[in-house]
PDB file of N, CA and C in Angstrom:
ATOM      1  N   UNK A   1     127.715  64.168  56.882  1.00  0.00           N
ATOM      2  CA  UNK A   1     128.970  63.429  56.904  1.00  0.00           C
ATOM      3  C   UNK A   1     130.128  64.425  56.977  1.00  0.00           C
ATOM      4  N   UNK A   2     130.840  63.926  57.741  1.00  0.00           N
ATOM      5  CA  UNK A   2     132.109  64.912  57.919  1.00  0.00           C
ATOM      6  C   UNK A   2     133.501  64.354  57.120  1.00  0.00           C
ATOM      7  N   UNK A   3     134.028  65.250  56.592  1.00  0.00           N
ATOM      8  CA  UNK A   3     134.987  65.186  55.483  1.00  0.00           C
ATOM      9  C   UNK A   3     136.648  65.902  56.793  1.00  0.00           C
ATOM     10  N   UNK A   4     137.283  64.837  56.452  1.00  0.00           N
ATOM     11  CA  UNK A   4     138.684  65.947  56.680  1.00  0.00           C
ATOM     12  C   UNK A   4     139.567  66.952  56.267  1.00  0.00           C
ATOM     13  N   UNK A   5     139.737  67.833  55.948  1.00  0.00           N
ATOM     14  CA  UNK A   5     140.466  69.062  55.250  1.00  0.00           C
ATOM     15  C   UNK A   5     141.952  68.611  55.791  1.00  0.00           C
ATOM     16  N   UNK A   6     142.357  69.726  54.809  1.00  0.00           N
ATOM     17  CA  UNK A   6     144.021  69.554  54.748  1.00  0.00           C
ATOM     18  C   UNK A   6     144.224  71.366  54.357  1.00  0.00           C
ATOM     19  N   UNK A   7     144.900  72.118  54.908  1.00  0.00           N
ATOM     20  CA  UNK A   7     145.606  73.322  54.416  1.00  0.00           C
ATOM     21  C   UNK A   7     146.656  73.254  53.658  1.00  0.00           C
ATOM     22  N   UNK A   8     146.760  74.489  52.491  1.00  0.00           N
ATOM     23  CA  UNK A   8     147.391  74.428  51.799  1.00  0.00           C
ATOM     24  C   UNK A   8     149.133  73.858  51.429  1.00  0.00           C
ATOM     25  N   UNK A   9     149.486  74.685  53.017  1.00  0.00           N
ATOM     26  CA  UNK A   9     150.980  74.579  53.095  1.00  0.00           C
ATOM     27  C   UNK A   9     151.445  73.106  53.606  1.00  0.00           C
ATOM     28  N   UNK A  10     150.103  72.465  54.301  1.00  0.00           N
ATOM     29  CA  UNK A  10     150.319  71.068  54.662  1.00  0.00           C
ATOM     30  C   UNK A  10     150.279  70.247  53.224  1.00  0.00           C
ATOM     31  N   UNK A  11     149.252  70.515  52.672  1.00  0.00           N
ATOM     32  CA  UNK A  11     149.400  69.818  51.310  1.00  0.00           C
ATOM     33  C   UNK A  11     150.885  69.757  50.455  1.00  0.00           C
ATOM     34  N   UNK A  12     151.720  71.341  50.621  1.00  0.00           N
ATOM     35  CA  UNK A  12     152.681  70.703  49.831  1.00  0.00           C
ATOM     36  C   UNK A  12     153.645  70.427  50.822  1.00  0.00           C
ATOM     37  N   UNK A  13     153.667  70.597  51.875  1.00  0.00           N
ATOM     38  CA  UNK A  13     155.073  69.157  52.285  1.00  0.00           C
ATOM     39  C   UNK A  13     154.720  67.792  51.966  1.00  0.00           C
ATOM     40  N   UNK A  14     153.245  67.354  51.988  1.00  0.00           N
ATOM     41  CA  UNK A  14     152.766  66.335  51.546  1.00  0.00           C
ATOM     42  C   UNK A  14     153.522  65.218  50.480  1.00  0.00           C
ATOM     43  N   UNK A  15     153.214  66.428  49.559  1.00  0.00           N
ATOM     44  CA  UNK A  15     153.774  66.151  48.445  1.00  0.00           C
ATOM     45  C   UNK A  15     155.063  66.319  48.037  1.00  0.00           C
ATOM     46  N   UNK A  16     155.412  66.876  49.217  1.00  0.00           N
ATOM     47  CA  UNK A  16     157.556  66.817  48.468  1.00  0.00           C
ATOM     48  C   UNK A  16     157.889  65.409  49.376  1.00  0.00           C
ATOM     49  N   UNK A  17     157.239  64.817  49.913  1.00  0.00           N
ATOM     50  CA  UNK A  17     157.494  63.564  50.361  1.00  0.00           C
ATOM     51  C   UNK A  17     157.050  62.409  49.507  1.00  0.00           C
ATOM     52  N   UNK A  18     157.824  60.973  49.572  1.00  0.00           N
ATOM     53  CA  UNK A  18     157.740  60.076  48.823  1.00  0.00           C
ATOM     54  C   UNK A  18     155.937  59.521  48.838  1.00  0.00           C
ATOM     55  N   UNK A  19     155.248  59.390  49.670  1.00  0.00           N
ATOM     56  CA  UNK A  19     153.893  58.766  49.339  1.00  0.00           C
ATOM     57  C   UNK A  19     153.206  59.684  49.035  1.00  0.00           C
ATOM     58  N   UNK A  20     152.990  59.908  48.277  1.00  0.00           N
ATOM     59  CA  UNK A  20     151.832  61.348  47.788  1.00  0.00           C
ATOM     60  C   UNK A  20     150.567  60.721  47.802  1.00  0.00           C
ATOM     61  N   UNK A  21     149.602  61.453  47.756  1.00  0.00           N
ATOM     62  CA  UNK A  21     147.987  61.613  47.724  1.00  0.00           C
ATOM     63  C   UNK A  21     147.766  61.427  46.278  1.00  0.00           C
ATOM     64  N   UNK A  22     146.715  60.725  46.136  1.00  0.00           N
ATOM     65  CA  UNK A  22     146.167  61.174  44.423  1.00  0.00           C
ATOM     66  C   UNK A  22     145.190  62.993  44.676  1.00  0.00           C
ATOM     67  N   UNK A  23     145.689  63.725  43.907  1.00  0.00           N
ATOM     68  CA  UNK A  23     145.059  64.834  43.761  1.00  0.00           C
ATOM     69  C   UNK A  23     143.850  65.108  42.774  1.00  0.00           C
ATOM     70  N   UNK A  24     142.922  65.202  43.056  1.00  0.00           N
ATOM     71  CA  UNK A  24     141.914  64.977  42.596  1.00  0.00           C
ATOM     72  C   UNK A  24     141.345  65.949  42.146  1.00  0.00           C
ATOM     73  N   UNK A  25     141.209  66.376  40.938  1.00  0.00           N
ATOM     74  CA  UNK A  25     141.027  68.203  40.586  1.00  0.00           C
ATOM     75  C   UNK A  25     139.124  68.024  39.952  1.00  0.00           C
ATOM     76  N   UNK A  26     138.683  68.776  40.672  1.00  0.00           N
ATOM     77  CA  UNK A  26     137.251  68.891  40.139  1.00  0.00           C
ATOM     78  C   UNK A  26     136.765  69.379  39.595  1.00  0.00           C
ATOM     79  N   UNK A  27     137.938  70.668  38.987  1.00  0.00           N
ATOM     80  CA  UNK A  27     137.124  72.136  38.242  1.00  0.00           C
ATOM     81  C   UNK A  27     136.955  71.385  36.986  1.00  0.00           C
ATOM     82  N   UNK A  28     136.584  72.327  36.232  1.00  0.00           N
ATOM     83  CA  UNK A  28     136.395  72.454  35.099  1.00  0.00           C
ATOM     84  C   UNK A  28     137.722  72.762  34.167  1.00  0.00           C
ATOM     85  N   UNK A  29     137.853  71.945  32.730  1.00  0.00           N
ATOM     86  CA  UNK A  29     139.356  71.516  32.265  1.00  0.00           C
ATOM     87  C   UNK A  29     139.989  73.346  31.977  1.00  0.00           C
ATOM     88  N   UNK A  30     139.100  74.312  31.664  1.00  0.00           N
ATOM     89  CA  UNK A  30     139.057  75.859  31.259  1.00  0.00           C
ATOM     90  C   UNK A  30     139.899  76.439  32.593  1.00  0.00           C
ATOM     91  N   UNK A  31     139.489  75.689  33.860  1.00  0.00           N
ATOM     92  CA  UNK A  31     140.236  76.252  35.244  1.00  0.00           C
ATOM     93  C   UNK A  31     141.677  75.663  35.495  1.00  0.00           C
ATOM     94  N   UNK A  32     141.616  74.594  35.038  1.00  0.00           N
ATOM     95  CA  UNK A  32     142.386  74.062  35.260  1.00  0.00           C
ATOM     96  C   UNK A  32     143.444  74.366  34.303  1.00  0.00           C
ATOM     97  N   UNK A  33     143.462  75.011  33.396  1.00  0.00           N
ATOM     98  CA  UNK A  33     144.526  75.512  32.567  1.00  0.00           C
ATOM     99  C   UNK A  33     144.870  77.306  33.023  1.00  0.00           C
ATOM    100  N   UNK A  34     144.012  77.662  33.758  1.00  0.00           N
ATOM    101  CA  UNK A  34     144.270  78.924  34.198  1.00  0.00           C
ATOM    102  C   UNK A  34     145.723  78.501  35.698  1.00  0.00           C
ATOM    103  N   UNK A  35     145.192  77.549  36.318  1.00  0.00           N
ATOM    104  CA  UNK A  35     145.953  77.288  37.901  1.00  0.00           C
ATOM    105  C   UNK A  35     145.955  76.034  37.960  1.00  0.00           C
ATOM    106  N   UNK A  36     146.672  75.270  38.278  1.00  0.00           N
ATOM    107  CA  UNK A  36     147.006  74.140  38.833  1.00  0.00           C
ATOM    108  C   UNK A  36     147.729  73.433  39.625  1.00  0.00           C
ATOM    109  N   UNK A  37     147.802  72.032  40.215  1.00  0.00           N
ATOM    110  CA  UNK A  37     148.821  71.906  41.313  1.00  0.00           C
ATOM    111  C   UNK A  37     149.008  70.955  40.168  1.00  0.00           C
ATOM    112  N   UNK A  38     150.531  70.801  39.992  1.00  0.00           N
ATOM    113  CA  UNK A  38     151.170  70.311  39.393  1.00  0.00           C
ATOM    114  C   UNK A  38     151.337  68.080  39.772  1.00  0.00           C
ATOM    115  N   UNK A  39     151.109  67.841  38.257  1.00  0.00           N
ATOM    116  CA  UNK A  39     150.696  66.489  38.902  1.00  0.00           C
ATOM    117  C   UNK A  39     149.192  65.836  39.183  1.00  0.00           C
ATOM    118  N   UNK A  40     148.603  66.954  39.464  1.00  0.00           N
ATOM    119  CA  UNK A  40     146.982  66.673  39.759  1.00  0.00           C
ATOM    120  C   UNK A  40     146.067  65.803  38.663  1.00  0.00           C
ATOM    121  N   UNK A  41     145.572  64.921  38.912  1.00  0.00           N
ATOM    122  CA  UNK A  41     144.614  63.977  38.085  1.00  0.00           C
ATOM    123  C   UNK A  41     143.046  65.525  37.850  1.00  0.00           C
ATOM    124  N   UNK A  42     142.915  65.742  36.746  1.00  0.00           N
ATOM    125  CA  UNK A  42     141.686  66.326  36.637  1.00  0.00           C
ATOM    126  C   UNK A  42     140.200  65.319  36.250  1.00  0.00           C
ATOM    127  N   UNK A  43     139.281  65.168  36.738  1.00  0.00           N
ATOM    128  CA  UNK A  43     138.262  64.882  36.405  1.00  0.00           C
ATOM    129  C   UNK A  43     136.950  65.436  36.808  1.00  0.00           C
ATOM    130  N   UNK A  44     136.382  66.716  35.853  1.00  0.00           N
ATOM    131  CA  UNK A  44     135.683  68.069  36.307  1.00  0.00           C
ATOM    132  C   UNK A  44     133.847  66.976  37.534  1.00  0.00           C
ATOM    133  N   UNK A  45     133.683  67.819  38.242  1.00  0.00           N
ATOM    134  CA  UNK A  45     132.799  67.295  39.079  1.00  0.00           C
ATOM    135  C   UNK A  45     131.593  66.348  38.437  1.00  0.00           C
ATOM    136  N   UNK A  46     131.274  67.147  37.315  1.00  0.00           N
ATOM    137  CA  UNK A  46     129.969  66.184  36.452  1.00  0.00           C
ATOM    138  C   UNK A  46     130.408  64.907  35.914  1.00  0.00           C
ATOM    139  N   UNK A  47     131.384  65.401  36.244  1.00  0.00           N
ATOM    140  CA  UNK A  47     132.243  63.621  35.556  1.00  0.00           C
ATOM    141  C   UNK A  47     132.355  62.192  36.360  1.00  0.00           C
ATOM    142  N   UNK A  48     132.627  62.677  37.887  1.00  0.00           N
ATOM    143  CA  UNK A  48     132.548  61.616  38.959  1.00  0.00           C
ATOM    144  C   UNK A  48     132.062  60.641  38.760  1.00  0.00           C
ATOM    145  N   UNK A  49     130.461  60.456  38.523  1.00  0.00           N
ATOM    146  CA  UNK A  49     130.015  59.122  38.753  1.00  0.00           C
ATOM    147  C   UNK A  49     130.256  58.518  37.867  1.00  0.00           C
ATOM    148  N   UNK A  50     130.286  58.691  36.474  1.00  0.00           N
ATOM    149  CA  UNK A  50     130.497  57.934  35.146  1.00  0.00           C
ATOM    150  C   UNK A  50     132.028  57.415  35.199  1.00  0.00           C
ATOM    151  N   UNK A  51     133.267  58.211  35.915  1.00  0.00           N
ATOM    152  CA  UNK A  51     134.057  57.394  35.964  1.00  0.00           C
ATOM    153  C   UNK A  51     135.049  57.434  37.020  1.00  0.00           C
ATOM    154  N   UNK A  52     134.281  57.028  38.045  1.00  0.00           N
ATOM    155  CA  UNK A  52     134.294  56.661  39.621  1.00  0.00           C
ATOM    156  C   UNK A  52     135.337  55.355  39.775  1.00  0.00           C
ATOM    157  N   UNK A  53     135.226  54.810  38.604  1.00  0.00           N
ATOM    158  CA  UNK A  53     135.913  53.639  38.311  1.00  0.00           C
ATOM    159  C   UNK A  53     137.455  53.931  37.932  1.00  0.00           C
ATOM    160  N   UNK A  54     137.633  54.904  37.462  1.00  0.00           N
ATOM    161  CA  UNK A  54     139.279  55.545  37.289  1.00  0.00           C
ATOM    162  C   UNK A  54     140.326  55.981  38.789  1.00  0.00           C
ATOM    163  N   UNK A  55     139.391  55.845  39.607  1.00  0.00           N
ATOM    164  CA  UNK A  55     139.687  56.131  41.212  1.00  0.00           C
ATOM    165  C   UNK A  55     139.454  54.752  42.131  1.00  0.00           C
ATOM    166  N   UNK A  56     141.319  55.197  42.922  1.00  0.00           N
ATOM    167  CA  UNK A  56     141.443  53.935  43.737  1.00  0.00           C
ATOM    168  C   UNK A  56     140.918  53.904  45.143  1.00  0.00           C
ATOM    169  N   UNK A  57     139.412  53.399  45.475  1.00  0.00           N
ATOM    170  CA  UNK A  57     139.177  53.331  46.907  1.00  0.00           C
ATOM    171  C   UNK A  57     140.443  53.562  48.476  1.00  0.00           C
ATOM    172  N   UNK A  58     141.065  53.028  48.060  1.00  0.00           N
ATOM    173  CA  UNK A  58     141.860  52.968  48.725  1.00  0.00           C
ATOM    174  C   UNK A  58     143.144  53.754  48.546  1.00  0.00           C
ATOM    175  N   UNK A  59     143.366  54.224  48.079  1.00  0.00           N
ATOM    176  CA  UNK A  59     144.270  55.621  48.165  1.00  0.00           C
ATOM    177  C   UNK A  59     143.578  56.994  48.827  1.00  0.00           C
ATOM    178  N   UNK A  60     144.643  57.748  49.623  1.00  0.00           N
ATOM    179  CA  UNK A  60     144.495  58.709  49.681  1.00  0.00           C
ATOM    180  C   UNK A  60     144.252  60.120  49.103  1.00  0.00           C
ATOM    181  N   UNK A  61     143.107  60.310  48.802  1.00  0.00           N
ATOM    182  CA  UNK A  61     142.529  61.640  47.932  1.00  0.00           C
ATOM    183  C   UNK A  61     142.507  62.683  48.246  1.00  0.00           C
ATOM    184  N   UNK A  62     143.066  63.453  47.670  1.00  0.00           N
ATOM    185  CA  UNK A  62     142.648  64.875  48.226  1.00  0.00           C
ATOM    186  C   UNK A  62     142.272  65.514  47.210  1.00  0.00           C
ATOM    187  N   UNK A  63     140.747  65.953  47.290  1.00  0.00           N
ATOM    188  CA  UNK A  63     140.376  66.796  46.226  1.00  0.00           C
ATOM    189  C   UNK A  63     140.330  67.987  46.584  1.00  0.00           C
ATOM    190  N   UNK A  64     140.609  68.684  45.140  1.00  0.00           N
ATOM    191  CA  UNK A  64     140.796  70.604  45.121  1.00  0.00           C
ATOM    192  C   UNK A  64     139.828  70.996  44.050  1.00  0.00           C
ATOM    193  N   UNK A  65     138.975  72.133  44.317  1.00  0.00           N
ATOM    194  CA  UNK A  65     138.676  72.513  43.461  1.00  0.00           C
ATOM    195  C   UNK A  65     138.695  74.172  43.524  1.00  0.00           C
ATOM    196  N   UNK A  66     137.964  75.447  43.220  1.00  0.00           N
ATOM    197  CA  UNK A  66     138.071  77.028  43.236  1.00  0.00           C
ATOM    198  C   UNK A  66     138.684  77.155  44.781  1.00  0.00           C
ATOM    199  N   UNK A  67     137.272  77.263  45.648  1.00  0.00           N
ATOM    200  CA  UNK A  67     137.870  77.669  47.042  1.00  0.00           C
ATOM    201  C   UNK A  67     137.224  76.688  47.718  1.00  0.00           C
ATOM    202  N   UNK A  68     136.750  75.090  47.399  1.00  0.00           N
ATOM    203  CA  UNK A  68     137.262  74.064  48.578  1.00  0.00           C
ATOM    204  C   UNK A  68     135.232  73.799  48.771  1.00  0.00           C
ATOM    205  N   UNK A  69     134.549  74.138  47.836  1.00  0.00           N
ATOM    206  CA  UNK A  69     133.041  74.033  47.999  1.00  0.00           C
ATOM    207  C   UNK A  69     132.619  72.528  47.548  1.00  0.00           C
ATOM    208  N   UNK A  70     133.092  72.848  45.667  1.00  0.00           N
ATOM    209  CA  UNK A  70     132.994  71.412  44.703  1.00  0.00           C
ATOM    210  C   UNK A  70     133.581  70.288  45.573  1.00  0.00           C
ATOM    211  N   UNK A  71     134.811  70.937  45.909  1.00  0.00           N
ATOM    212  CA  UNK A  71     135.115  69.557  46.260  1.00  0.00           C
ATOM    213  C   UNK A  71     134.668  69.188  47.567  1.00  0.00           C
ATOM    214  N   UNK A  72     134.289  69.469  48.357  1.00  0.00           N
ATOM    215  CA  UNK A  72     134.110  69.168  49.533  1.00  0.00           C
ATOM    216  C   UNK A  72     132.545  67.795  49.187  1.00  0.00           C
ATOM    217  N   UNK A  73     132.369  68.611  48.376  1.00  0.00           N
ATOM    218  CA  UNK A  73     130.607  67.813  47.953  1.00  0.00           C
ATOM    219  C   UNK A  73     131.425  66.963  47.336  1.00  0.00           C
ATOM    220  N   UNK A  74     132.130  66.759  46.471  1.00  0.00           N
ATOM    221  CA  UNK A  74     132.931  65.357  45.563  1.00  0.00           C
ATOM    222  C   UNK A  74     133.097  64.661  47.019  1.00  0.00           C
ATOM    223  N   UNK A  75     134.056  65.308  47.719  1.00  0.00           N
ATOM    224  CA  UNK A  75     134.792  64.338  49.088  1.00  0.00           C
ATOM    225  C   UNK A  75     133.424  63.606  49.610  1.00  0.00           C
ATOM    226  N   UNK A  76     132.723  64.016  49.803  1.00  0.00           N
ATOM    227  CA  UNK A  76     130.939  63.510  50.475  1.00  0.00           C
ATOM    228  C   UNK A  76     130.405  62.253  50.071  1.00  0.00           C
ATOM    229  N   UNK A  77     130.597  62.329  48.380  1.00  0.00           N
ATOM    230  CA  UNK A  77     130.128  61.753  47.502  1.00  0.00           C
ATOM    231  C   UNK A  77     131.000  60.478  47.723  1.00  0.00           C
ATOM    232  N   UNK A  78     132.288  60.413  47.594  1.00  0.00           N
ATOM    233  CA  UNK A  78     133.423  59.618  47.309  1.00  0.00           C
ATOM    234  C   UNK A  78     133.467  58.990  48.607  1.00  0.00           C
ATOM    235  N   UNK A  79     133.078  59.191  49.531  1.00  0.00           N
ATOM    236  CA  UNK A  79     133.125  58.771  50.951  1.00  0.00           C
ATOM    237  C   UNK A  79     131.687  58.101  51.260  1.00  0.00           C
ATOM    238  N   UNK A  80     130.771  58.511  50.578  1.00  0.00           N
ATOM    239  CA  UNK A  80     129.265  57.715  50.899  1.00  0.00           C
ATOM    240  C   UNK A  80     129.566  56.638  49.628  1.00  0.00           C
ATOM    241  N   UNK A  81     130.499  56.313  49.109  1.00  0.00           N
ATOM    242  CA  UNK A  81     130.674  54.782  47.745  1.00  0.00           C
ATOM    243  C   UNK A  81     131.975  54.471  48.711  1.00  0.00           C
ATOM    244  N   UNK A  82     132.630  54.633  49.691  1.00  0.00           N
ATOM    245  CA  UNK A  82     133.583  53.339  50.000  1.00  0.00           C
ATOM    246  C   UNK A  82     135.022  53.922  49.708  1.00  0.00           C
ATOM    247  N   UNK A  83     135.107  55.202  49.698  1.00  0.00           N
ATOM    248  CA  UNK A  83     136.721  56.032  49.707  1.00  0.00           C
ATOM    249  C   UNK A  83     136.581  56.174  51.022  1.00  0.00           C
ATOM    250  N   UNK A  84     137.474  55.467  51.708  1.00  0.00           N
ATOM    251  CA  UNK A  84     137.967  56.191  53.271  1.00  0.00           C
ATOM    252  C   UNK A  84     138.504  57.200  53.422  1.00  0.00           C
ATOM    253  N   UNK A  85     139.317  57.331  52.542  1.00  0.00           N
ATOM    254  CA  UNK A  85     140.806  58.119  52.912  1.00  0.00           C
ATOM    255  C   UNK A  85     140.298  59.224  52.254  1.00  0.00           C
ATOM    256  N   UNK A  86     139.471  60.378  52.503  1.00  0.00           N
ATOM    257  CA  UNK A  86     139.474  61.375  51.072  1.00  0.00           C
ATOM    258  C   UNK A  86     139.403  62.278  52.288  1.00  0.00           C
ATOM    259  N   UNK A  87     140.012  63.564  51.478  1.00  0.00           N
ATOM    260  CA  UNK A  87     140.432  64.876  52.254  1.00  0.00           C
ATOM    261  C   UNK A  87     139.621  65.793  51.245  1.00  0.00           C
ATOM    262  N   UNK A  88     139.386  67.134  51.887  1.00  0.00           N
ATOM    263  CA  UNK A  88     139.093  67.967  50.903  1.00  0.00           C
ATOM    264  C   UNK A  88     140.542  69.395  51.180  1.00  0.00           C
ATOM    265  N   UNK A  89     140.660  69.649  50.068  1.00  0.00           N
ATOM    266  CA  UNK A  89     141.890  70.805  50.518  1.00  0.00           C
ATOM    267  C   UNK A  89     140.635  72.188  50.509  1.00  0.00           C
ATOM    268  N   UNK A  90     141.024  72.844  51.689  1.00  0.00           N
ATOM    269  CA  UNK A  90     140.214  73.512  53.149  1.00  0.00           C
ATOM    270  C   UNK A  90     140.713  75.015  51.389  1.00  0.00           C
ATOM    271  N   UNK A  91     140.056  75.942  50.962  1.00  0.00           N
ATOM    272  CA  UNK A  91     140.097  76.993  50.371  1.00  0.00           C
ATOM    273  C   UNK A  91     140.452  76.316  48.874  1.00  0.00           C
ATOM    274  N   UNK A  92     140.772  75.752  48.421  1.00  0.00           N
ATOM    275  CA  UNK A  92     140.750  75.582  47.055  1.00  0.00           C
ATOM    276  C   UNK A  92     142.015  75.999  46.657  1.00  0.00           C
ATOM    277  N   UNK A  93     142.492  75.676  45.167  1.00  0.00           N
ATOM    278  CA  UNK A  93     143.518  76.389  44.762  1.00  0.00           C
ATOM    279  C   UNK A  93     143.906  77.649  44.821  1.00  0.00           C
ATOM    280  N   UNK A  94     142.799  78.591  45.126  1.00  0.00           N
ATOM    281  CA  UNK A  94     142.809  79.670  45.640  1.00  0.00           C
ATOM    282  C   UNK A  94     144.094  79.485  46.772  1.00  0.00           C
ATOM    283  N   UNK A  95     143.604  79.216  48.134  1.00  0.00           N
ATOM    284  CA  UNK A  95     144.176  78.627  48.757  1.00  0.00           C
ATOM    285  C   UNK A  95     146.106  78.281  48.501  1.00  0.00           C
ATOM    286  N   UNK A  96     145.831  77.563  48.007  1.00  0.00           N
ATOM    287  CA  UNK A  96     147.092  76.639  47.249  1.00  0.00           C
ATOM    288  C   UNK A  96     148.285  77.865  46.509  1.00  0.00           C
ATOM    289  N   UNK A  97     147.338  78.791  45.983  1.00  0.00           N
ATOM    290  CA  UNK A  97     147.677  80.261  45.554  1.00  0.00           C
ATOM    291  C   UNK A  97     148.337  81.089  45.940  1.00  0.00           C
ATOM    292  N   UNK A  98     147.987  81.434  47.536  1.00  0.00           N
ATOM    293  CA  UNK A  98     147.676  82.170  48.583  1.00  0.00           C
ATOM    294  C   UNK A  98     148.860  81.680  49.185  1.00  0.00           C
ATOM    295  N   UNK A  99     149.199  80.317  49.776  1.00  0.00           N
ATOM    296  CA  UNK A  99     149.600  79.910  50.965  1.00  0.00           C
ATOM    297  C   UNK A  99     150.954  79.091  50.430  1.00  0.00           C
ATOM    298  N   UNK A 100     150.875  78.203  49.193  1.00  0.00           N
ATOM    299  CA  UNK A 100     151.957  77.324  49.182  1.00  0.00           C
ATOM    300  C   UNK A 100     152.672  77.631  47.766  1.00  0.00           C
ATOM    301  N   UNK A 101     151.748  78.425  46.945  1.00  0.00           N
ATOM    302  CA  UNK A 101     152.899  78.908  45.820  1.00  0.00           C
ATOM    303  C   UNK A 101     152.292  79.620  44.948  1.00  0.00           C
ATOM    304  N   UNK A 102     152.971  81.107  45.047  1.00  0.00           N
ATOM    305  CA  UNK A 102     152.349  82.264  44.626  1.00  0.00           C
ATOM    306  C   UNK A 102     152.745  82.419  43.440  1.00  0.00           C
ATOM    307  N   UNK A 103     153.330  81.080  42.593  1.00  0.00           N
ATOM    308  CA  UNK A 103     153.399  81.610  41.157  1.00  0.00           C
ATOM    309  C   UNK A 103     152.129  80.702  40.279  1.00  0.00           C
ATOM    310  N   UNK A 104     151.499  80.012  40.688  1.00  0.00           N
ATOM    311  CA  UNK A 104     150.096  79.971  40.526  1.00  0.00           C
ATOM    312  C   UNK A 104     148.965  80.987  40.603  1.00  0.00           C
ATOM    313  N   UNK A 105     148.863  81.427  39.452  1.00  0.00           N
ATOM    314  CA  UNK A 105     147.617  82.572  39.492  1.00  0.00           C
ATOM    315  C   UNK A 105     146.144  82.727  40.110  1.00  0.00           C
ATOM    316  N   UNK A 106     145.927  83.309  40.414  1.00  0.00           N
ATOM    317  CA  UNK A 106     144.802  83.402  41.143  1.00  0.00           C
ATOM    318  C   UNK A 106     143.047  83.825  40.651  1.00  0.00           C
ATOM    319  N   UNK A 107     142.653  83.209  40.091  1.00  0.00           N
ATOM    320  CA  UNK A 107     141.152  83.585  39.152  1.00  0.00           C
ATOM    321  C   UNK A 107     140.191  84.236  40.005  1.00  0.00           C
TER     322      UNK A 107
END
């Protein structure tokens, strides 16, 4: 199954615009206090199916996780139960790091 990516710097004009994406953070809560995109819903990957139910089919997702692996397998997952709209962000917060805001640290 093929997943759509999104690059970093596209992600944040994304988001300085009025309809935003739900951001969907997959790491682990330990990563997620090291780097984050600000705003981001965290729910670490082992967590998905148990509460799959906290996520709106129908919104636009974009999940992030290290460099764009986890999530790509979340996006897979979320798209074989009936999420259309799910993106994976293409490098991870890494990524996000790198490209759209370098005062996010880099692990």
């Amino acid at each position: 199954m093929e997943i759509d990516e999104i690059g970093a710097a596209e992600l944040k004009a994304w988001l300085e615009r009025d309809e935003k994406p739900l951001v969907l953070d997959v790491r682990e809560a330990w990563e997620v206090q090291l780097a984050s995109i600000p705003g981001a819903t965290n729910i670490p990957m082992g967590e998905i199916p148990a509460r799959l139910s906290e996520l709106d089919p129908a919104r636009e997702t974009v999940v992030v996780c290290h460099y764009g692996i986890r999530s790509a397998q979340v996006a897979v997952y979320l798209a074989r139960r009936g999420f259309e709209r799910v993106i994976n962000l293409f490098g991870g917060i890494d990524a996000w790091s790198r490209e759209a805001n370098p005062a996010v640290p880099r692990y």
